[in-house]
C-alpha atoms as a PDB file:
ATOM      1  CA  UNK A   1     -45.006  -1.656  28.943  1.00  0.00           C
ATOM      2  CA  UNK A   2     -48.768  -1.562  28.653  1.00  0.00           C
ATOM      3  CA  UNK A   3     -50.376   1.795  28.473  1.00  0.00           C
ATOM      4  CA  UNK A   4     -52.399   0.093  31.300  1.00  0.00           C
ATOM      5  CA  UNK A   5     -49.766  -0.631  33.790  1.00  0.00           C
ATOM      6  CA  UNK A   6     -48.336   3.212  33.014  1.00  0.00           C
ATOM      7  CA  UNK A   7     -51.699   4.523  33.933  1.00  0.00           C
ATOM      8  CA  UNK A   8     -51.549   2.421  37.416  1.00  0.00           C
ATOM      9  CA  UNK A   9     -48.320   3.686  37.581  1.00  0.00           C
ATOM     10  CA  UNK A  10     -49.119   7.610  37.928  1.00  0.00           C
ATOM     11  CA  UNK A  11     -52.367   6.728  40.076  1.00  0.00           C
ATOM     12  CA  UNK A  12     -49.887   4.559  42.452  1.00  0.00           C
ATOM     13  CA  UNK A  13     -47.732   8.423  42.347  1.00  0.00           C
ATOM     14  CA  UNK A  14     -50.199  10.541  42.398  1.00  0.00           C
ATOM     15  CA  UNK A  15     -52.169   8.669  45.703  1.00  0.00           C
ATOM     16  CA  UNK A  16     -48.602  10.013  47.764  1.00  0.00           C
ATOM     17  CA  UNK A  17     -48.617  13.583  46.092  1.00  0.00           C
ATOM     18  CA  UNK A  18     -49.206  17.079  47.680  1.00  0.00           C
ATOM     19  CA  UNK A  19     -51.463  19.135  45.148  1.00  0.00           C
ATOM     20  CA  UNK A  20     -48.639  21.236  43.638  1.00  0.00           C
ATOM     21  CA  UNK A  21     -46.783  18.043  42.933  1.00  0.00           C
ATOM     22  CA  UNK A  22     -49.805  16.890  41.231  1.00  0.00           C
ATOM     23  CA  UNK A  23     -49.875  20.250  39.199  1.00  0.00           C
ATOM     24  CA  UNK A  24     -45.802  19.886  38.076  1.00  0.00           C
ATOM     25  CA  UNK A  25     -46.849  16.532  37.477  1.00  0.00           C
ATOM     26  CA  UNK A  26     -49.374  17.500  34.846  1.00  0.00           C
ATOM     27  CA  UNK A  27     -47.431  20.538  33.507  1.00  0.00           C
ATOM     28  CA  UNK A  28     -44.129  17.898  32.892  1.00  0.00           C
ATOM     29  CA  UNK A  29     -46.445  15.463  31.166  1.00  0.00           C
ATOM     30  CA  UNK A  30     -47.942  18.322  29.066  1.00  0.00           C
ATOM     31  CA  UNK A  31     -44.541  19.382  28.093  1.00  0.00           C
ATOM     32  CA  UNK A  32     -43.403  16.050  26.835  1.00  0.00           C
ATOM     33  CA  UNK A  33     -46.816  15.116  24.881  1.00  0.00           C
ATOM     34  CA  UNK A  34     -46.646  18.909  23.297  1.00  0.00           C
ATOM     35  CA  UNK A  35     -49.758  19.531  24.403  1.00  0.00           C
ATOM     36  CA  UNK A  36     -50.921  23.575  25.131  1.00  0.00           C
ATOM     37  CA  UNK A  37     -53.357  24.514  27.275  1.00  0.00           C
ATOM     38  CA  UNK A  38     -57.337  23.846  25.894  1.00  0.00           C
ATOM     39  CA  UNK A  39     -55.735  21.024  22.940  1.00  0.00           C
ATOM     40  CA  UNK A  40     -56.134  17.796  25.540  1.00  0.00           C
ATOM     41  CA  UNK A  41     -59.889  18.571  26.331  1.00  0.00           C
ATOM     42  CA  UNK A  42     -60.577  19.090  22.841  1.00  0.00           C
ATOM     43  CA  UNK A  43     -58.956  16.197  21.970  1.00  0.00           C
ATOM     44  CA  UNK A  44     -60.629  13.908  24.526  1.00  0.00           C
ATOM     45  CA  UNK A  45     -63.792  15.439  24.132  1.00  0.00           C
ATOM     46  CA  UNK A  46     -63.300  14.491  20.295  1.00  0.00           C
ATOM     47  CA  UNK A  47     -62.064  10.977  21.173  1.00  0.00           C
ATOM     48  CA  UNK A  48     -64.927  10.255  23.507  1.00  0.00           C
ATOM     49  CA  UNK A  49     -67.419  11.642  20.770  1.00  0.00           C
ATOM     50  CA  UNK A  50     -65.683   8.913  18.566  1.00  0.00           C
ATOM     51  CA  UNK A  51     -65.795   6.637  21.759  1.00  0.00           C
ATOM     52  CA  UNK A  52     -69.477   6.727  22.321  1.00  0.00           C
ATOM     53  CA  UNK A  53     -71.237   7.730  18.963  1.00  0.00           C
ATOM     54  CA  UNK A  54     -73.999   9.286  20.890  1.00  0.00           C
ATOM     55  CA  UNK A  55     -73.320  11.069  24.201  1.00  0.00           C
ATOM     56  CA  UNK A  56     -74.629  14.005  26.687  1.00  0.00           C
ATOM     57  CA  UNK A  57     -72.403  17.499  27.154  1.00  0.00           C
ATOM     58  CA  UNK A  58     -73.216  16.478  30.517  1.00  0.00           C
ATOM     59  CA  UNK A  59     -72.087  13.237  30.420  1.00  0.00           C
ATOM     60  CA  UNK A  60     -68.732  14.167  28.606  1.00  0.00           C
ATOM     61  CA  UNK A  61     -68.400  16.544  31.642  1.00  0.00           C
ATOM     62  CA  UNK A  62     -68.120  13.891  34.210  1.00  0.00           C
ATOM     63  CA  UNK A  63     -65.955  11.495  32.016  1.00  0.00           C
ATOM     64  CA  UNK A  64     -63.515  14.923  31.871  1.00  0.00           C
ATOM     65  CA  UNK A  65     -64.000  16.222  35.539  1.00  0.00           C
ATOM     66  CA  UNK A  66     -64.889  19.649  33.743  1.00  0.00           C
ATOM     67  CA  UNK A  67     -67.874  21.518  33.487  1.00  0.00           C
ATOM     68  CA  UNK A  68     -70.517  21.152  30.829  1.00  0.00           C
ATOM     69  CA  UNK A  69     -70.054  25.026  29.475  1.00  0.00           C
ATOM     70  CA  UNK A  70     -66.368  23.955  28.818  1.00  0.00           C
ATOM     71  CA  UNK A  71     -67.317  20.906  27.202  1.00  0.00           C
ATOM     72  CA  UNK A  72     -69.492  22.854  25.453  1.00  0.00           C
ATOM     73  CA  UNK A  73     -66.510  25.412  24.499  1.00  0.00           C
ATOM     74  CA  UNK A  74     -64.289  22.776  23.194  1.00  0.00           C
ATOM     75  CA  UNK A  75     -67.381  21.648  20.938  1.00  0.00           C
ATOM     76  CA  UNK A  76     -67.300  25.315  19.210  1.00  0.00           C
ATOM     77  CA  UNK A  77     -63.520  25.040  18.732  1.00  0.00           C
ATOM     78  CA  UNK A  78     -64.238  21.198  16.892  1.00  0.00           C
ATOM     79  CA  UNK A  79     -66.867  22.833  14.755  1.00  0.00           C
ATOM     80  CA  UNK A  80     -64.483  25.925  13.947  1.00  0.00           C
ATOM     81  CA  UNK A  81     -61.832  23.143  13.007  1.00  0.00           C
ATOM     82  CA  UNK A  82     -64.555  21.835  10.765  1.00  0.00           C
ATOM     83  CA  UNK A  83     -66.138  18.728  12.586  1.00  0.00           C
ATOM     84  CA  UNK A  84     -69.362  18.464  12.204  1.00  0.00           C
ATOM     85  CA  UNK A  85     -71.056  18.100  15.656  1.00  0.00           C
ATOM     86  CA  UNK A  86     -74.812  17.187  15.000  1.00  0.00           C
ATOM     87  CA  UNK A  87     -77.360  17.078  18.007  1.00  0.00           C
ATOM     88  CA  UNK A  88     -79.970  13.949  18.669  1.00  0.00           C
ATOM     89  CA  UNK A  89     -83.891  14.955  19.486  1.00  0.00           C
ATOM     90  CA  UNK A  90     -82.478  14.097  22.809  1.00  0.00           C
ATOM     91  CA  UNK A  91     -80.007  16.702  23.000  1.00  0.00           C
ATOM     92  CA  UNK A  92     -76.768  14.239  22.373  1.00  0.00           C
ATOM     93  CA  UNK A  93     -74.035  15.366  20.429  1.00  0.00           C
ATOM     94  CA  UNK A  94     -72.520  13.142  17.591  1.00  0.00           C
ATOM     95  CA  UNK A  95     -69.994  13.447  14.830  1.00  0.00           C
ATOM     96  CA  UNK A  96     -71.980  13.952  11.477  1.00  0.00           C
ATOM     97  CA  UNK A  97     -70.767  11.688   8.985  1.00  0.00           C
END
């Protein structure tokens, strides 16, 4: 199965969900990827720093649904991990190679 068709999967079971299904849902899925709480958004902030070269906090925000002070939080964990996170003259963030 295609990662794709998964993904249309859970947003075909998550259209018919209450909230607190929604939340299990997420806490299941978190369980079974062995993922704790604060390693996904650092991840995916990483991966969409990878993603885009050259990108906004802001931006990253709105591709995560989170706010720009926790993007900005999960850049200070990458840089205490040892990425180095450099910022543009235009205030984007990028990986320094």
């Amino acid at each position: 199965m295609l990662m794709s068709e998964v993904i249309e999967m859970v947003k075909g079971f998550v259209e018919g969900c209450e909230v607190e299904e929604i939340k299990e849902l997420k806490k299941g899925l978190m369980e079974v990827l062995k993922i704790e709480k604060g390693e996904g958004r650092k991840e995916e902030v990483l991966r969409i720093l990878k993603e885009e070269g050259k990108i906004s906090i802001v931006d990253i925000s709105k591709r995560l649904n989170i706010s720009a002070k926790n993007v900005s939080s999960q850049l200070c964990y990458l840089k205490k991990e040892g990425i180095k996170i450099g910022t543009s003259s235009d205030g984007k963030k990028f990986i320094e190679e």
